[in-house]
N, C-alpha and C. Protein backbone atom coordinates (compact mmCIF):
# COMPACT_ATOMS: atom_id res chain seq x y z
N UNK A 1 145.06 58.88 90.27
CA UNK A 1 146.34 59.14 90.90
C UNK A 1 146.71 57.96 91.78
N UNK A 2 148.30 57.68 91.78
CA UNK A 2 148.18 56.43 92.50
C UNK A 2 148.38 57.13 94.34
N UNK A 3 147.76 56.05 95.03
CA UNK A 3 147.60 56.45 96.38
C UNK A 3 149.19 55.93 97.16
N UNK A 4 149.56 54.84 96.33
CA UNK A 4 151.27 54.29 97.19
C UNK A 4 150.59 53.09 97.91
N UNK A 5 151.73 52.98 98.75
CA UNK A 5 151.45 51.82 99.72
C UNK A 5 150.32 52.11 100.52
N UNK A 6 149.32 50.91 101.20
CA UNK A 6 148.52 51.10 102.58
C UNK A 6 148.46 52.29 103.37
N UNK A 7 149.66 52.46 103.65
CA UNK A 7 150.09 53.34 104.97
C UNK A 7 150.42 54.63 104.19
N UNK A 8 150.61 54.76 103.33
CA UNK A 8 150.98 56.27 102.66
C UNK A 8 149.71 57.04 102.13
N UNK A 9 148.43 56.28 102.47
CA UNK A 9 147.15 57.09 101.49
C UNK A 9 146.46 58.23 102.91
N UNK A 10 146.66 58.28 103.92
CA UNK A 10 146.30 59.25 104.31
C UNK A 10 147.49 60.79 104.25
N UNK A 11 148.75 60.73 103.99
CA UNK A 11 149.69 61.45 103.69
C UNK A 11 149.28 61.69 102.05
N UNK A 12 148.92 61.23 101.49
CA UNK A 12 148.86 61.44 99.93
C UNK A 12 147.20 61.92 99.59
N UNK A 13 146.62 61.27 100.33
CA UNK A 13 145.22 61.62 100.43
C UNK A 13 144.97 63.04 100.69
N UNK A 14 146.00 64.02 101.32
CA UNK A 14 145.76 65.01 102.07
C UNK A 14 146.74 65.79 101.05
N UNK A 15 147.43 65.35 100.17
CA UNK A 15 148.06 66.06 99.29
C UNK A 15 147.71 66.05 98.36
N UNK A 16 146.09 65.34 97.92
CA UNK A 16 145.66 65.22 96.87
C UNK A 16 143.91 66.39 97.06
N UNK A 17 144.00 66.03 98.08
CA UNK A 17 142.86 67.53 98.35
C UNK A 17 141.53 66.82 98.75
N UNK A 18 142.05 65.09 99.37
CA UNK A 18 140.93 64.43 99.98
C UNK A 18 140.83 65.09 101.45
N UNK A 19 139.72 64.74 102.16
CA UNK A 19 139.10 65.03 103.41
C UNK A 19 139.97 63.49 104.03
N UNK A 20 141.08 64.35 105.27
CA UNK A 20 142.10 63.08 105.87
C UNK A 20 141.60 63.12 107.34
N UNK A 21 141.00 62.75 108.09
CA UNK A 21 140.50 62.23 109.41
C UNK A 21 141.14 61.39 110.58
N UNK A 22 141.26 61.42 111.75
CA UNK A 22 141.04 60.31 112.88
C UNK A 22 140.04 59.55 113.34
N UNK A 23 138.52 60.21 112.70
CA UNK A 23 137.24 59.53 113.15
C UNK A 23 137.01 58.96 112.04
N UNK A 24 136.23 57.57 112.32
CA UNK A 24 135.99 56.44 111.38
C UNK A 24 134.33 56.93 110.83
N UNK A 25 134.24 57.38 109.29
CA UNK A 25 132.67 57.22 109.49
C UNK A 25 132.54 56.02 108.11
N UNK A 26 131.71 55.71 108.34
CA UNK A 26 130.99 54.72 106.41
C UNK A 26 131.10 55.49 105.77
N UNK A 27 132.22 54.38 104.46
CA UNK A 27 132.19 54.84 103.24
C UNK A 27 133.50 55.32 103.27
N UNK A 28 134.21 56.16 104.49
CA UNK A 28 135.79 55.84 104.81
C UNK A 28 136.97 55.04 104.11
N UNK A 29 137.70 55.53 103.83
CA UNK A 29 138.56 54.35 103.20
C UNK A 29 139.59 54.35 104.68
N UNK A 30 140.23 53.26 105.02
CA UNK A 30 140.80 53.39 106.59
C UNK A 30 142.78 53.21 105.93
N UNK A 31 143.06 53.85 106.29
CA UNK A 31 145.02 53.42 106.10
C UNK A 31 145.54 53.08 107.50
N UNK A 32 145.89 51.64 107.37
CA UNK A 32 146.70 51.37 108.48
C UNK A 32 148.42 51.77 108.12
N UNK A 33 148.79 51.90 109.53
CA UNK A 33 150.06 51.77 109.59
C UNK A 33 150.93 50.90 109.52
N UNK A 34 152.13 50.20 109.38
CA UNK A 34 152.60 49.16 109.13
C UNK A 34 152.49 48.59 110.54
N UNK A 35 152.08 47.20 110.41
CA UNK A 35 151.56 46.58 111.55
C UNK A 35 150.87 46.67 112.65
N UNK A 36 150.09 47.50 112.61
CA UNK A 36 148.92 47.63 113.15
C UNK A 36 147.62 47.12 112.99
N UNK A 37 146.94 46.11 113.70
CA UNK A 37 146.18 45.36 113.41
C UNK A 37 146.02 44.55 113.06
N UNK A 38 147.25 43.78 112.35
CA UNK A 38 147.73 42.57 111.01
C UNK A 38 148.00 43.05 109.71
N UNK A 39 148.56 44.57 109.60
CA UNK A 39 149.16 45.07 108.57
C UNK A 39 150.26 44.99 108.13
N UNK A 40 150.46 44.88 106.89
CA UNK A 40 151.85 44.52 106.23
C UNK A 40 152.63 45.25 107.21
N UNK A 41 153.82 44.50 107.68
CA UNK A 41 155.31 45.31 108.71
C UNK A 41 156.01 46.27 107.63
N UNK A 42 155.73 46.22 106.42
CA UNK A 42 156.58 47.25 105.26
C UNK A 42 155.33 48.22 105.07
N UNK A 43 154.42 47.51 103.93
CA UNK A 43 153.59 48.38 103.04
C UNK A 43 151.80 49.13 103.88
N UNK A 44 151.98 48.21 105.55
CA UNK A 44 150.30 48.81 105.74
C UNK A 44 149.30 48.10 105.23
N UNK A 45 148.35 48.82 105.70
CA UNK A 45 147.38 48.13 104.53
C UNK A 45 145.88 48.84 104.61
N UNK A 46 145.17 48.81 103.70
CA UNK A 46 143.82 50.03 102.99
C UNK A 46 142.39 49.02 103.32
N UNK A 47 141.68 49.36 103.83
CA UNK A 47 140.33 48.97 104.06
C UNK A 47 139.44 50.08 103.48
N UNK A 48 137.93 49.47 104.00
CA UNK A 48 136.71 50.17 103.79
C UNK A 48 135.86 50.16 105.10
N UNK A 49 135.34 51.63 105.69
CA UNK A 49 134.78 51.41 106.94
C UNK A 49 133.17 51.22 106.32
N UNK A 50 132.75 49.90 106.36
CA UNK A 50 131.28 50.06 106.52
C UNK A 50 130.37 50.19 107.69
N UNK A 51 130.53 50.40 108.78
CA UNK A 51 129.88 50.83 109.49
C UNK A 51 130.52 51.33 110.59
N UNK A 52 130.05 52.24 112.08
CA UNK A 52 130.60 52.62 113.58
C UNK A 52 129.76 52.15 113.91
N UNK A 53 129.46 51.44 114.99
CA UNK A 53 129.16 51.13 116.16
C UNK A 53 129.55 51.12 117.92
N UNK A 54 129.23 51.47 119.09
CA UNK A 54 129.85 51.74 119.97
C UNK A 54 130.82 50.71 120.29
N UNK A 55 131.02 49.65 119.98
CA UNK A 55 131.95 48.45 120.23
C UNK A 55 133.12 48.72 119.18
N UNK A 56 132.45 48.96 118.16
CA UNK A 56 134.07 49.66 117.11
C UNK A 56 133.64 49.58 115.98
N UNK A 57 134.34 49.38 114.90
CA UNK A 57 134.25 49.96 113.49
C UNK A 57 133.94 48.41 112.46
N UNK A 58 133.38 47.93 111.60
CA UNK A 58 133.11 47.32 110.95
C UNK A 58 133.62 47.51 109.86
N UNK A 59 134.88 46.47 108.73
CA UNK A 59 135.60 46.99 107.80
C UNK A 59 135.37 45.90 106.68
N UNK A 60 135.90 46.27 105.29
CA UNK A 60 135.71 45.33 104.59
C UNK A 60 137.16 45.64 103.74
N UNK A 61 137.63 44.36 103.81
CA UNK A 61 138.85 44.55 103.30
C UNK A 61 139.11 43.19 102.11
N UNK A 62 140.35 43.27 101.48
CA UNK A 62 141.23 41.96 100.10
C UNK A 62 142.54 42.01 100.77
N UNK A 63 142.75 40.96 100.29
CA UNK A 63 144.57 40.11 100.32
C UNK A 63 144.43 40.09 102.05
N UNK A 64 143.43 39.66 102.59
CA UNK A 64 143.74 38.99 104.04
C UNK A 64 143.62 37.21 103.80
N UNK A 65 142.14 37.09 103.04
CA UNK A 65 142.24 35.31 102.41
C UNK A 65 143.24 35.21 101.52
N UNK A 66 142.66 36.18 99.95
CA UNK A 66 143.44 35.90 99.13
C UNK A 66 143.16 37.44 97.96
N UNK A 67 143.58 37.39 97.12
CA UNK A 67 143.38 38.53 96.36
C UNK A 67 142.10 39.04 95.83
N UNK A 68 141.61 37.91 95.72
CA UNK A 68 139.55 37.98 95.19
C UNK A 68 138.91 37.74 96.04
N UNK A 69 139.58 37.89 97.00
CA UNK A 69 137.94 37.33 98.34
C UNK A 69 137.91 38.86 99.39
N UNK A 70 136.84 39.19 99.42
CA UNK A 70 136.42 40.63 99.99
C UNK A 70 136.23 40.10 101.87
N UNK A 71 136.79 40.18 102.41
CA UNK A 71 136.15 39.56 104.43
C UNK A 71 135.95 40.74 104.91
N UNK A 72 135.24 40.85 105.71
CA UNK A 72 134.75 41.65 107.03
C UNK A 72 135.45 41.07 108.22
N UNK A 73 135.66 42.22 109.11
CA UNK A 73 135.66 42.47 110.44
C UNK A 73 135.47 43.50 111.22
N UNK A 74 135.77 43.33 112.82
CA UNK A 74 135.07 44.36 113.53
C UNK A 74 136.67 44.56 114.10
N UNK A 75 137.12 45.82 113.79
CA UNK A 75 138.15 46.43 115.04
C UNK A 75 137.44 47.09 116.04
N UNK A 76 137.94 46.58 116.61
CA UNK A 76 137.47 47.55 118.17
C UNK A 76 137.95 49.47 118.58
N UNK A 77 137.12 50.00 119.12
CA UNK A 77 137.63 51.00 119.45
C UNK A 77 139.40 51.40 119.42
N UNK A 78 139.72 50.77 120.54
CA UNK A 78 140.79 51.32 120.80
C UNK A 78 142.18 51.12 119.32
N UNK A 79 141.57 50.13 118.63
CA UNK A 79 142.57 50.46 117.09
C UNK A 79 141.69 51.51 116.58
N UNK A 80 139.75 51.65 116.32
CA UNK A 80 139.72 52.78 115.70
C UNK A 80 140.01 53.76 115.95
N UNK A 81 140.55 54.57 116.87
CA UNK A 81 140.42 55.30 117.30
C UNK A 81 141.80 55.95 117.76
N UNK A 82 142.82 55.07 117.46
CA UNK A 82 144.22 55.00 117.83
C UNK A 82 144.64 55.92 116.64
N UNK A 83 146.53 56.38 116.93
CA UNK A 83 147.28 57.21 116.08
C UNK A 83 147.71 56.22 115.10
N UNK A 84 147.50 54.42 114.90
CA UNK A 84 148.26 53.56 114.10
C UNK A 84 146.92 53.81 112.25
N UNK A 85 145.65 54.57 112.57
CA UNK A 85 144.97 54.82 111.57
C UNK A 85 144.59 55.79 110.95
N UNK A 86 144.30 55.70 109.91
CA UNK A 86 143.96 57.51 109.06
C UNK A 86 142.32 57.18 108.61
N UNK A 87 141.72 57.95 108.31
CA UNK A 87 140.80 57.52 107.56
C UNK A 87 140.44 58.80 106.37
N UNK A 88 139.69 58.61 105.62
CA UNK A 88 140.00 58.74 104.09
C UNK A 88 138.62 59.17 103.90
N UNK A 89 138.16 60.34 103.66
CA UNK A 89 136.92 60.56 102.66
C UNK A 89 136.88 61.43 100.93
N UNK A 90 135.98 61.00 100.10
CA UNK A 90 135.60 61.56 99.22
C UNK A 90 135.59 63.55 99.44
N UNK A 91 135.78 63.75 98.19
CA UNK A 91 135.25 65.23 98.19
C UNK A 91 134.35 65.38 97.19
N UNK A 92 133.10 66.46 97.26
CA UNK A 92 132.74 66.58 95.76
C UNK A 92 132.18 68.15 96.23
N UNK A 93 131.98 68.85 94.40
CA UNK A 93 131.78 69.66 94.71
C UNK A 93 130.42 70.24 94.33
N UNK A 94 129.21 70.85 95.26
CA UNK A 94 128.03 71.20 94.99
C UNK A 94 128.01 72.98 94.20
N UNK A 95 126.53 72.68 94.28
CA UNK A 95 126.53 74.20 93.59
C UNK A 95 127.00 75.22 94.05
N UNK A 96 126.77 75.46 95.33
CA UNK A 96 127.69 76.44 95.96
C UNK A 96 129.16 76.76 95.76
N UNK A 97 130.11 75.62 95.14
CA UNK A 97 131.36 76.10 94.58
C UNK A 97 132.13 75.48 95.79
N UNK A 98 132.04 74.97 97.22
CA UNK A 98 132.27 74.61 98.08
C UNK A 98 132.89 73.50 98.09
N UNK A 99 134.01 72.41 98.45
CA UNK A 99 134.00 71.59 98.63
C UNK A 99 133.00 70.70 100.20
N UNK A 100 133.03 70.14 100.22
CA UNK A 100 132.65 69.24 101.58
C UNK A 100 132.50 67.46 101.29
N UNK A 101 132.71 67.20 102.39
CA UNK A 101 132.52 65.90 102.89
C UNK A 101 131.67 65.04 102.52
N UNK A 102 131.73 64.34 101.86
CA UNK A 102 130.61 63.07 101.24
C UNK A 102 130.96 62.24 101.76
């Protein structure tokens, strides 16, 4: 299913029957808002949280060098943790018939 722009995958994420969050954990997919952080001013833009730490969130993101190059950085708290982000988890479903959080 397509997710849309950056900034539209936690709104679509949550209409698609993903787990939509304010807390950053690994493995997260992160949706910024348009310009927040160095996000597109139109479209936003989609990361990967690989790690929390008490200083802030560790991300791995494309199209900040160039389209094939994967960079890391560290946002700090106060963007993770701010209303300018969504964050994004998997669902799957176990034997119990349950969804939950992966």
């Amino acid at each position: 299913e397509f997710m849309g722009n950056g900034s539209d995958w936690g709104r679509k994420g949550r209409a698609l029957g993903y787990q939509v969050s304010s807390l950053p954990k690994a493995g997260r997919a992160i949706s910024f808002q348009p310009g927040v952080a160095g996000a597109d001013n139109q479209y936003g833009h989609v990361a990967f949280v690989e790690a929390v730490t008490s200083d802030g969130i560790i991300i791995s993101e494309s199209n900040v060098i160039n389209d094939q190059t994967i960079s890391y950085r560290v946002l700090p708290n106060v963007i993770a943790y701010s209303s300018g982000v969504t964050y994004i988890g998997a669902w799957s479903t176990h034997s119990t018939g349950r969804s939950v959080d992966v």
